[in-house]
PDB file of N, CA and C in Angstrom:
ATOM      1  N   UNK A   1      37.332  32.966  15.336  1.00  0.00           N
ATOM      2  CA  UNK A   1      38.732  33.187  15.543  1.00  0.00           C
ATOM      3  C   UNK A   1      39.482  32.252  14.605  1.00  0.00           C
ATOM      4  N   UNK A   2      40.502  32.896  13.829  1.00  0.00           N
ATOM      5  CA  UNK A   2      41.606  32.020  13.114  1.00  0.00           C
ATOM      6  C   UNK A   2      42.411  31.328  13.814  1.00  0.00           C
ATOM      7  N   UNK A   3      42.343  29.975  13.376  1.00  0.00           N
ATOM      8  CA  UNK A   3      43.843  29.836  13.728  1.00  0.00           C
ATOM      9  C   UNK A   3      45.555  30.199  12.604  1.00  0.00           C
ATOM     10  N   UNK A   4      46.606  30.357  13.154  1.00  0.00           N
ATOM     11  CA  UNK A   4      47.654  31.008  12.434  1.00  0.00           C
ATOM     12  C   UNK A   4      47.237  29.905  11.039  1.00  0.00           C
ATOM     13  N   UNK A   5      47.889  31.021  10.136  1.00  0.00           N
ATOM     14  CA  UNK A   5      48.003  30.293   9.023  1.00  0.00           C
ATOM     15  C   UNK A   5      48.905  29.156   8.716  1.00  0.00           C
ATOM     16  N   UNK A   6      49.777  29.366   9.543  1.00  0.00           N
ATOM     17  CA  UNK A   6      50.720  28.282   9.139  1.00  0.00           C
ATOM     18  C   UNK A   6      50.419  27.028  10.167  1.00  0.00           C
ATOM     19  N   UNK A   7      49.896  27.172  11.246  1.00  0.00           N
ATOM     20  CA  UNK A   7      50.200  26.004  12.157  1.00  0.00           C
ATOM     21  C   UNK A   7      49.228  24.935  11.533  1.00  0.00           C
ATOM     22  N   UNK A   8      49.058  23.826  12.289  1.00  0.00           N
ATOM     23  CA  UNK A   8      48.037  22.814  11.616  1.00  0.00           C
ATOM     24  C   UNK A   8      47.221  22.778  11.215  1.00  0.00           C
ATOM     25  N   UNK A   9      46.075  23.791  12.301  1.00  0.00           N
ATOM     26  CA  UNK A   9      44.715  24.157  12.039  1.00  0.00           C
ATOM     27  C   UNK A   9      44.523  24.678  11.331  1.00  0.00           C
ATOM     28  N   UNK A  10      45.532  25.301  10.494  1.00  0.00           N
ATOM     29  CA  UNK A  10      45.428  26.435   9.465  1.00  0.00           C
ATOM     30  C   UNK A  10      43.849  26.253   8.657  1.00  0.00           C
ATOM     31  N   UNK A  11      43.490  25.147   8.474  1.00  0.00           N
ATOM     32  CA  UNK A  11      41.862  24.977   7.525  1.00  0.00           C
ATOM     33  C   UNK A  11      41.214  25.180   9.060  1.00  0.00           C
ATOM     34  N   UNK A  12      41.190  24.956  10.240  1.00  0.00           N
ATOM     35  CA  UNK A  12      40.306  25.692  11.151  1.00  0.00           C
ATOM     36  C   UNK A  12      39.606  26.621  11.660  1.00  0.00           C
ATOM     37  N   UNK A  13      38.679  26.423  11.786  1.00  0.00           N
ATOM     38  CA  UNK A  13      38.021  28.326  12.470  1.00  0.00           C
ATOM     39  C   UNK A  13      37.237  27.645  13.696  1.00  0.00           C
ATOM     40  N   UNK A  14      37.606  28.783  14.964  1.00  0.00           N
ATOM     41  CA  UNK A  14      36.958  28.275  16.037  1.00  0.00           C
ATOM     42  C   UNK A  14      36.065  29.525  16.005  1.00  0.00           C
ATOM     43  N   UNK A  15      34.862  29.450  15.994  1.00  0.00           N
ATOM     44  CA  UNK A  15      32.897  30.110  16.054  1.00  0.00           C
ATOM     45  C   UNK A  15      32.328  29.440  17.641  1.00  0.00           C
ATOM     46  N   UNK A  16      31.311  30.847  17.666  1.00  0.00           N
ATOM     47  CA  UNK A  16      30.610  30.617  17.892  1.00  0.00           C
ATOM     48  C   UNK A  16      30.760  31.600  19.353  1.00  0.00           C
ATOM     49  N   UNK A  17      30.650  31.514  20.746  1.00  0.00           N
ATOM     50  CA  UNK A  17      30.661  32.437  21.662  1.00  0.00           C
ATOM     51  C   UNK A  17      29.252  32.961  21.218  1.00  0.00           C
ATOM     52  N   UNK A  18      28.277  32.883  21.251  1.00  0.00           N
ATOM     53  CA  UNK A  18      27.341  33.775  20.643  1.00  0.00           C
ATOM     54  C   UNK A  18      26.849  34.020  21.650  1.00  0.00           C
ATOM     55  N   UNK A  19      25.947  34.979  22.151  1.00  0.00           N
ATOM     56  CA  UNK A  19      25.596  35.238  23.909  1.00  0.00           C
ATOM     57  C   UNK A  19      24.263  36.313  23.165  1.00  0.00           C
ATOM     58  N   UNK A  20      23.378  35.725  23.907  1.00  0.00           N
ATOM     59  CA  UNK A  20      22.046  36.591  23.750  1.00  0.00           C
ATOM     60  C   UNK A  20      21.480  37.044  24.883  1.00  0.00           C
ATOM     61  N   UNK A  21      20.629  38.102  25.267  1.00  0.00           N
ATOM     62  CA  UNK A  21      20.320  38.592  26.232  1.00  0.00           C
ATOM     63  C   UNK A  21      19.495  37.731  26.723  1.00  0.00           C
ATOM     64  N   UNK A  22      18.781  36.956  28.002  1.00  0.00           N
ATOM     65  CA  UNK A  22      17.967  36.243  28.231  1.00  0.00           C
ATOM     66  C   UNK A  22      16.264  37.001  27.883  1.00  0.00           C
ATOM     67  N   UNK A  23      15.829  38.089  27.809  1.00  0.00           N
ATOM     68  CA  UNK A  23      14.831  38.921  27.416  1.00  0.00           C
ATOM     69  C   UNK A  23      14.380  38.777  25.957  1.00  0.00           C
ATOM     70  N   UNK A  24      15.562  38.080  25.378  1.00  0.00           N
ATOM     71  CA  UNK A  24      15.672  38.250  23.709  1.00  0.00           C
ATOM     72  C   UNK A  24      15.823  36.617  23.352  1.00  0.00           C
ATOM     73  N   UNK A  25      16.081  36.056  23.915  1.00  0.00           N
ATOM     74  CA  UNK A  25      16.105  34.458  23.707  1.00  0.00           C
ATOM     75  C   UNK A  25      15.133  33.926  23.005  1.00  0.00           C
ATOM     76  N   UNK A  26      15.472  32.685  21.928  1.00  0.00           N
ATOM     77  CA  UNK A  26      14.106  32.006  21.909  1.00  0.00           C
ATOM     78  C   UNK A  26      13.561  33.110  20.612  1.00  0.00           C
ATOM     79  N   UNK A  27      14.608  33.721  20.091  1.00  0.00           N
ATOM     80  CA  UNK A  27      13.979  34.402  18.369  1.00  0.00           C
ATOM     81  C   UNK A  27      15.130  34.118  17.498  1.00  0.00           C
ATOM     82  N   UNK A  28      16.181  33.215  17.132  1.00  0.00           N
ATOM     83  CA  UNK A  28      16.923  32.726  16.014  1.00  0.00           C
ATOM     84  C   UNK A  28      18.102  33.827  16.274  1.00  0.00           C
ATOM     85  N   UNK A  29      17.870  35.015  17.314  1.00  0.00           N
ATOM     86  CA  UNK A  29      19.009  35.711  17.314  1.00  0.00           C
ATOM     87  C   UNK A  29      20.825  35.298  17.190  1.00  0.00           C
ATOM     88  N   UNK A  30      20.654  34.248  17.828  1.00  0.00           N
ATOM     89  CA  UNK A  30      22.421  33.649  18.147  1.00  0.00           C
ATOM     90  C   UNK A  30      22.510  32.963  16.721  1.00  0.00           C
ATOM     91  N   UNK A  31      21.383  32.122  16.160  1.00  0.00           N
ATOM     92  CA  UNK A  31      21.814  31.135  15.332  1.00  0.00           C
ATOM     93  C   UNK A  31      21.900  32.245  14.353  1.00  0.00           C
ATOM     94  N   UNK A  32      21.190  33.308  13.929  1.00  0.00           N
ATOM     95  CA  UNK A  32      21.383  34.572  13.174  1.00  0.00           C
ATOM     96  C   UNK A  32      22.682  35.207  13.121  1.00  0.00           C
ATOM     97  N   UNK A  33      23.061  35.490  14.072  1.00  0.00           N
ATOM     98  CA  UNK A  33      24.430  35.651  14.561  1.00  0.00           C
ATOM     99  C   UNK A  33      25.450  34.886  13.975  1.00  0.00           C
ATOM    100  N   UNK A  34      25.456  34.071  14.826  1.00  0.00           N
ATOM    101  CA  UNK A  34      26.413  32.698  14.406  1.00  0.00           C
ATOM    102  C   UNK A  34      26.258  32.306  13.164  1.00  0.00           C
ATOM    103  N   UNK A  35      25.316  31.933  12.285  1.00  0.00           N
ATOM    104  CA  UNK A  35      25.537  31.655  10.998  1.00  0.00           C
ATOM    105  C   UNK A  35      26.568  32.643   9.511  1.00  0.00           C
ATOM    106  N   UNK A  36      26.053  34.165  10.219  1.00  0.00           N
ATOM    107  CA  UNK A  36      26.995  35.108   9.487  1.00  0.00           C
ATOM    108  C   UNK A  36      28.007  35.120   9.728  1.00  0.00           C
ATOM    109  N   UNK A  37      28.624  35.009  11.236  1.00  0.00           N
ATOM    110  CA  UNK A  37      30.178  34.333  11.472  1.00  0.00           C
ATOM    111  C   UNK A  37      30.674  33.689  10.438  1.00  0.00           C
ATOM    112  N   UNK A  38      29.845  32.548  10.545  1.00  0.00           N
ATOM    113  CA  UNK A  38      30.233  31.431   9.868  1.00  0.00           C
ATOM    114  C   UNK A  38      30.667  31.350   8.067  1.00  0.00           C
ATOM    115  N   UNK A  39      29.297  32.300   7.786  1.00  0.00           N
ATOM    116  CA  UNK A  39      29.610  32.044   6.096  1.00  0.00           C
ATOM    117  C   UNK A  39      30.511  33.653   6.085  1.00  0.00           C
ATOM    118  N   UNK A  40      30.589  34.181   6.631  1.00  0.00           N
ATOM    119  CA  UNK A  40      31.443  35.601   5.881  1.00  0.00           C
ATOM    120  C   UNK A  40      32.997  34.975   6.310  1.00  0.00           C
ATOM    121  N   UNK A  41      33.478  34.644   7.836  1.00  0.00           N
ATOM    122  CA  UNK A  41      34.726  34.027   7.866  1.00  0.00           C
ATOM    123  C   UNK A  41      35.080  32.574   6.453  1.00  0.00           C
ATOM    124  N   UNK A  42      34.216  32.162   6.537  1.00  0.00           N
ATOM    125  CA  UNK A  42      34.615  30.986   5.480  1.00  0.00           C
ATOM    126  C   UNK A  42      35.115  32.078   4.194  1.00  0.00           C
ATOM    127  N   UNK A  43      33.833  32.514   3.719  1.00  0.00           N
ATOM    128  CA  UNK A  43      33.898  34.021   2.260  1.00  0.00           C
ATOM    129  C   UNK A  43      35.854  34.109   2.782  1.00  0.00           C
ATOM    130  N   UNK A  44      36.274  35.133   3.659  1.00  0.00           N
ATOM    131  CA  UNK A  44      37.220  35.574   4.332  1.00  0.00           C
ATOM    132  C   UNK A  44      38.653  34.961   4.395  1.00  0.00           C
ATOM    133  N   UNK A  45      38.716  33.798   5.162  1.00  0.00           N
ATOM    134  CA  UNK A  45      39.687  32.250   5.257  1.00  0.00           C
ATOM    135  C   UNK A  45      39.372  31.632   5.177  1.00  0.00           C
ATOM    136  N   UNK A  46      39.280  31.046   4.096  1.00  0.00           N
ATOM    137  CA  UNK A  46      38.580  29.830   3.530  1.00  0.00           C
ATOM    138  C   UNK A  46      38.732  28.498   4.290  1.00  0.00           C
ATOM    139  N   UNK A  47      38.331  28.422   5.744  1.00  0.00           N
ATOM    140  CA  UNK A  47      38.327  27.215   6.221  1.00  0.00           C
ATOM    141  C   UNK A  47      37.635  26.205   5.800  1.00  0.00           C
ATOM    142  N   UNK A  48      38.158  25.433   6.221  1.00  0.00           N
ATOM    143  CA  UNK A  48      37.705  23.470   5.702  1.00  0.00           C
ATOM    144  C   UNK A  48      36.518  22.969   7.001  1.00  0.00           C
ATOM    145  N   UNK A  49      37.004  23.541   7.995  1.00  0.00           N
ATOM    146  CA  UNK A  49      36.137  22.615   9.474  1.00  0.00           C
ATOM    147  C   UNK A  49      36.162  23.879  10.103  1.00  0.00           C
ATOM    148  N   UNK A  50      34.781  24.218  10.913  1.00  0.00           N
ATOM    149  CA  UNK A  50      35.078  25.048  12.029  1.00  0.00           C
ATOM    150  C   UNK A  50      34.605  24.272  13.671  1.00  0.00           C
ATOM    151  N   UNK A  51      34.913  24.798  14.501  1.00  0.00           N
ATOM    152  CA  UNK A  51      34.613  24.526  15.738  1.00  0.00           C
ATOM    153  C   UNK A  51      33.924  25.366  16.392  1.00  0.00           C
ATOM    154  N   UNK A  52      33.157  24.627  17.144  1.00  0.00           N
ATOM    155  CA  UNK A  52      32.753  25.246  18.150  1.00  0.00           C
ATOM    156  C   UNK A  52      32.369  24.323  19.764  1.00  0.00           C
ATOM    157  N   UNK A  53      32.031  25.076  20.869  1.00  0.00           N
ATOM    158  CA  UNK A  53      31.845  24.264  21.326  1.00  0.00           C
ATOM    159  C   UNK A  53      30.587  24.689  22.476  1.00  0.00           C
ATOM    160  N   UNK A  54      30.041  23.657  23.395  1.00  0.00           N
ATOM    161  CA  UNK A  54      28.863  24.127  23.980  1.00  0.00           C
ATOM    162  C   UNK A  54      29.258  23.190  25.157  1.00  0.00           C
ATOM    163  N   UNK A  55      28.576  23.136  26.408  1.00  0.00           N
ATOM    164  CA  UNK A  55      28.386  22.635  27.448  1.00  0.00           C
ATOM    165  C   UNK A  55      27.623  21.567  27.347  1.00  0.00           C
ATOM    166  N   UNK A  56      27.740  20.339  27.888  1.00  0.00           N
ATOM    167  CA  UNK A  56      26.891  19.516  27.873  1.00  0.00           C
ATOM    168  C   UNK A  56      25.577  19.342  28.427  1.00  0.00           C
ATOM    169  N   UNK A  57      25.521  20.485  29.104  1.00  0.00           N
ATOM    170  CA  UNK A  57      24.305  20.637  29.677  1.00  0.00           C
ATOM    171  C   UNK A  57      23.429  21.792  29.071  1.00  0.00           C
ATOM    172  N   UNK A  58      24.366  22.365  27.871  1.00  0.00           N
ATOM    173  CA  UNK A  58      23.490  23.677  27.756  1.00  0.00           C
ATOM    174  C   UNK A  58      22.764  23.491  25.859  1.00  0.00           C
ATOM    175  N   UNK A  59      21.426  23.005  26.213  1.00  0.00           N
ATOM    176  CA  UNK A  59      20.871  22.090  24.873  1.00  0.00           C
ATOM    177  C   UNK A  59      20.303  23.408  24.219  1.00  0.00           C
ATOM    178  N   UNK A  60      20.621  24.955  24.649  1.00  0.00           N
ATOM    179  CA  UNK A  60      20.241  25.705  23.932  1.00  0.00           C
ATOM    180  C   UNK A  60      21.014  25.732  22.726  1.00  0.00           C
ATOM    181  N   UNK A  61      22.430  25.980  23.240  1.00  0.00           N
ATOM    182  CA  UNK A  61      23.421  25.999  22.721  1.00  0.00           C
ATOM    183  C   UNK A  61      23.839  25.202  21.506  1.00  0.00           C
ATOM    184  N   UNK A  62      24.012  23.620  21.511  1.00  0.00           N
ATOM    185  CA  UNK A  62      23.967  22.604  21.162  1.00  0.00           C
ATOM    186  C   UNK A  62      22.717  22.909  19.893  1.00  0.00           C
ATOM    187  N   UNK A  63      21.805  23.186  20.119  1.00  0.00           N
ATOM    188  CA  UNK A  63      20.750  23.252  19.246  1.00  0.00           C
ATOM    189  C   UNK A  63      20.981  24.273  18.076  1.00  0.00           C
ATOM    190  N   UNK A  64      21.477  25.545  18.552  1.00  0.00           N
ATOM    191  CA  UNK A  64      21.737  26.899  18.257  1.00  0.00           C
ATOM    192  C   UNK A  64      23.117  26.121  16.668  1.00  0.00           C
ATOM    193  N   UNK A  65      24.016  26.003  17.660  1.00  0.00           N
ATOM    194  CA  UNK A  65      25.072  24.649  16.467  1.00  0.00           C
ATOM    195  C   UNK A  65      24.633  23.854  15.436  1.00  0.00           C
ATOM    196  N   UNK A  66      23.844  23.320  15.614  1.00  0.00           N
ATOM    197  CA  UNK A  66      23.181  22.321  14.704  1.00  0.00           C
ATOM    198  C   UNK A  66      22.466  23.244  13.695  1.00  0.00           C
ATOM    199  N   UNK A  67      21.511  24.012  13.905  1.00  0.00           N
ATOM    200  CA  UNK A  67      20.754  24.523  13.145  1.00  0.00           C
ATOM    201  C   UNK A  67      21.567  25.269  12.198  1.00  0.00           C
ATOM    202  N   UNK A  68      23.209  25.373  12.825  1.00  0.00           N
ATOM    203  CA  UNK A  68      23.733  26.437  11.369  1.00  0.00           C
ATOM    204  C   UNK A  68      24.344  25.499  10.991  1.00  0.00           C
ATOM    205  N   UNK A  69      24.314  23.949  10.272  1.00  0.00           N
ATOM    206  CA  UNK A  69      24.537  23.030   9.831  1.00  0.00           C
ATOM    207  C   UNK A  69      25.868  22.493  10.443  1.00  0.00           C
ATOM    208  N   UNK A  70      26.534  22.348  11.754  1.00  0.00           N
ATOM    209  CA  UNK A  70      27.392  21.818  12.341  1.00  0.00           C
ATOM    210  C   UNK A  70      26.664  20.759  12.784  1.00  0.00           C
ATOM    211  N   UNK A  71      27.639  19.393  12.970  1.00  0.00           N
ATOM    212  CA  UNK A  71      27.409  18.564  13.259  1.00  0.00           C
ATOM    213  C   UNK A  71      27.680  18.186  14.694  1.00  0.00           C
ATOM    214  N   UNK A  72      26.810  17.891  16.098  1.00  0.00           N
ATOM    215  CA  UNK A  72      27.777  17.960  17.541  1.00  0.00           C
ATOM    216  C   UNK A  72      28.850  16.591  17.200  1.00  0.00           C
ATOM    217  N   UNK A  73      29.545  16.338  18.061  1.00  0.00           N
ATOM    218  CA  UNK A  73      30.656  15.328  18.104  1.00  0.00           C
ATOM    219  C   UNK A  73      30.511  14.985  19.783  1.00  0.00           C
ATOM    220  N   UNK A  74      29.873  14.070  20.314  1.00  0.00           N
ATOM    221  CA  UNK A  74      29.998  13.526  21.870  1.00  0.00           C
ATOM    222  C   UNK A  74      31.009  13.219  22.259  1.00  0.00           C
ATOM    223  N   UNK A  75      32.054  12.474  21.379  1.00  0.00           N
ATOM    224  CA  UNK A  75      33.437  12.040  22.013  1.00  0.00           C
ATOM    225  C   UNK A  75      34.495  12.976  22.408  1.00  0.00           C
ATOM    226  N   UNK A  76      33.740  14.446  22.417  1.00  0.00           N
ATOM    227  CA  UNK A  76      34.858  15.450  22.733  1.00  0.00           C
ATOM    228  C   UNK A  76      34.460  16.137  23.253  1.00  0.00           C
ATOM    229  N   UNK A  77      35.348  16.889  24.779  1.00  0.00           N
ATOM    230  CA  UNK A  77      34.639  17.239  25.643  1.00  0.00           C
ATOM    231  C   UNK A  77      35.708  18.727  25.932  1.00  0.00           C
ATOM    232  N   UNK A  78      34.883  19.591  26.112  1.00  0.00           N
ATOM    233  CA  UNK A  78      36.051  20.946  26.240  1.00  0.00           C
ATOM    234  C   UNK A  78      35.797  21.526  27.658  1.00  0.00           C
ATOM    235  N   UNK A  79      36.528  21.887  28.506  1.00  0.00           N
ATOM    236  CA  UNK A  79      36.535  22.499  29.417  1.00  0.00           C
ATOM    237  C   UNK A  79      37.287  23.652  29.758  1.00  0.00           C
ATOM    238  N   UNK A  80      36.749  24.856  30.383  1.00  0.00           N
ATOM    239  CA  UNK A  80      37.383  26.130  30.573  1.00  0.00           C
ATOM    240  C   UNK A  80      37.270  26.704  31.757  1.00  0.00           C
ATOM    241  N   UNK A  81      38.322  26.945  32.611  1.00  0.00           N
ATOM    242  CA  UNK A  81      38.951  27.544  33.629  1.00  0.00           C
ATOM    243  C   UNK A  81      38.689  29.160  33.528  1.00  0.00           C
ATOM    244  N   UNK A  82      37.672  29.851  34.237  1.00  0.00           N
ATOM    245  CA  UNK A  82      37.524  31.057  34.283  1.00  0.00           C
ATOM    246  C   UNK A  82      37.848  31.563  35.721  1.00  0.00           C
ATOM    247  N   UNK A  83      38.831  32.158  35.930  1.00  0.00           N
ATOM    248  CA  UNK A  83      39.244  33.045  37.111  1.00  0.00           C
ATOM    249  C   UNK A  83      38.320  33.916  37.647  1.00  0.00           C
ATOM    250  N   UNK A  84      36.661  33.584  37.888  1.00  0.00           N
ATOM    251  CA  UNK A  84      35.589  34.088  38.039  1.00  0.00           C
ATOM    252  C   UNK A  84      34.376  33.265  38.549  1.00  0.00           C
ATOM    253  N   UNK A  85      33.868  34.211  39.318  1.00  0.00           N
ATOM    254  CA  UNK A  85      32.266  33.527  39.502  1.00  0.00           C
ATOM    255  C   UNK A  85      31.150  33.689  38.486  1.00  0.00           C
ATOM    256  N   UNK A  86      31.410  34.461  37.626  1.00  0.00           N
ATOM    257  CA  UNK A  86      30.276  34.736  36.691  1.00  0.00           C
ATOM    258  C   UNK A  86      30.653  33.334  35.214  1.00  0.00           C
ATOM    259  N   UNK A  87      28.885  32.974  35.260  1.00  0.00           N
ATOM    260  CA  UNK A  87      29.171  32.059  33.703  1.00  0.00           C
ATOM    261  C   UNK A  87      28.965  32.630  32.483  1.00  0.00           C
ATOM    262  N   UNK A  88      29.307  32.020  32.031  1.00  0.00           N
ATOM    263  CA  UNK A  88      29.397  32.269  30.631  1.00  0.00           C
ATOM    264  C   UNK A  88      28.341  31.649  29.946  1.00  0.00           C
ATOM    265  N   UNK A  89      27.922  30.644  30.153  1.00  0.00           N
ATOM    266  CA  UNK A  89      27.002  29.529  29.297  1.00  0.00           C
ATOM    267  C   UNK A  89      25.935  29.557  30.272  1.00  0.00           C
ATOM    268  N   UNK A  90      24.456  29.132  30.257  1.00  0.00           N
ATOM    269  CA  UNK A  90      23.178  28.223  30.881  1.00  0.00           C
ATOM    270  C   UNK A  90      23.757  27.359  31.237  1.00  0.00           C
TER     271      UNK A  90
END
């Protein structure tokens, strides 16, 4: 997802959401995924930094990040309010 061109983030891109079937897990699918995000949006809007973010508990995730050359950041912590019982993340 972009952020507007004009506001701050404008060099930002927030990646990633990648969701794999649990049957299919555990074959490079997400980081497969996620990496083409990554380099065709850059190709696209030439962002400077992208974001993403993972659960602190979910080291699939976290791992999945790293491997498409993002770096994690510990001092920042994201949290999301879903009007639901179903998760989103492990």
């Amino acid at each position: 997802m972009r952020y507007h061109p004009q506001s701050r983030l404008a060099e930002y891109i927030f990646a990633g959401m990648a969701s794999v079937d649990p049957a299919h897990r555990i074959k490079g699918l997400g980081k497969l995924v996620n990496a083409a995000v990554l380099v065709e949006s850059q190709k696209r809007f030439k962002w400077r930094i992208a974001k993403e973010t993972a659960a602190p508990d979910n080291r699939a995730s976290q791992a999945m990040i790293e491997a498409c050359g993002l770096q994690l950041d510990k001092n920042h912590v994201c949290v999301a309010a879903i009007n639901s019982e179903e998760s989103f993340t492990r």
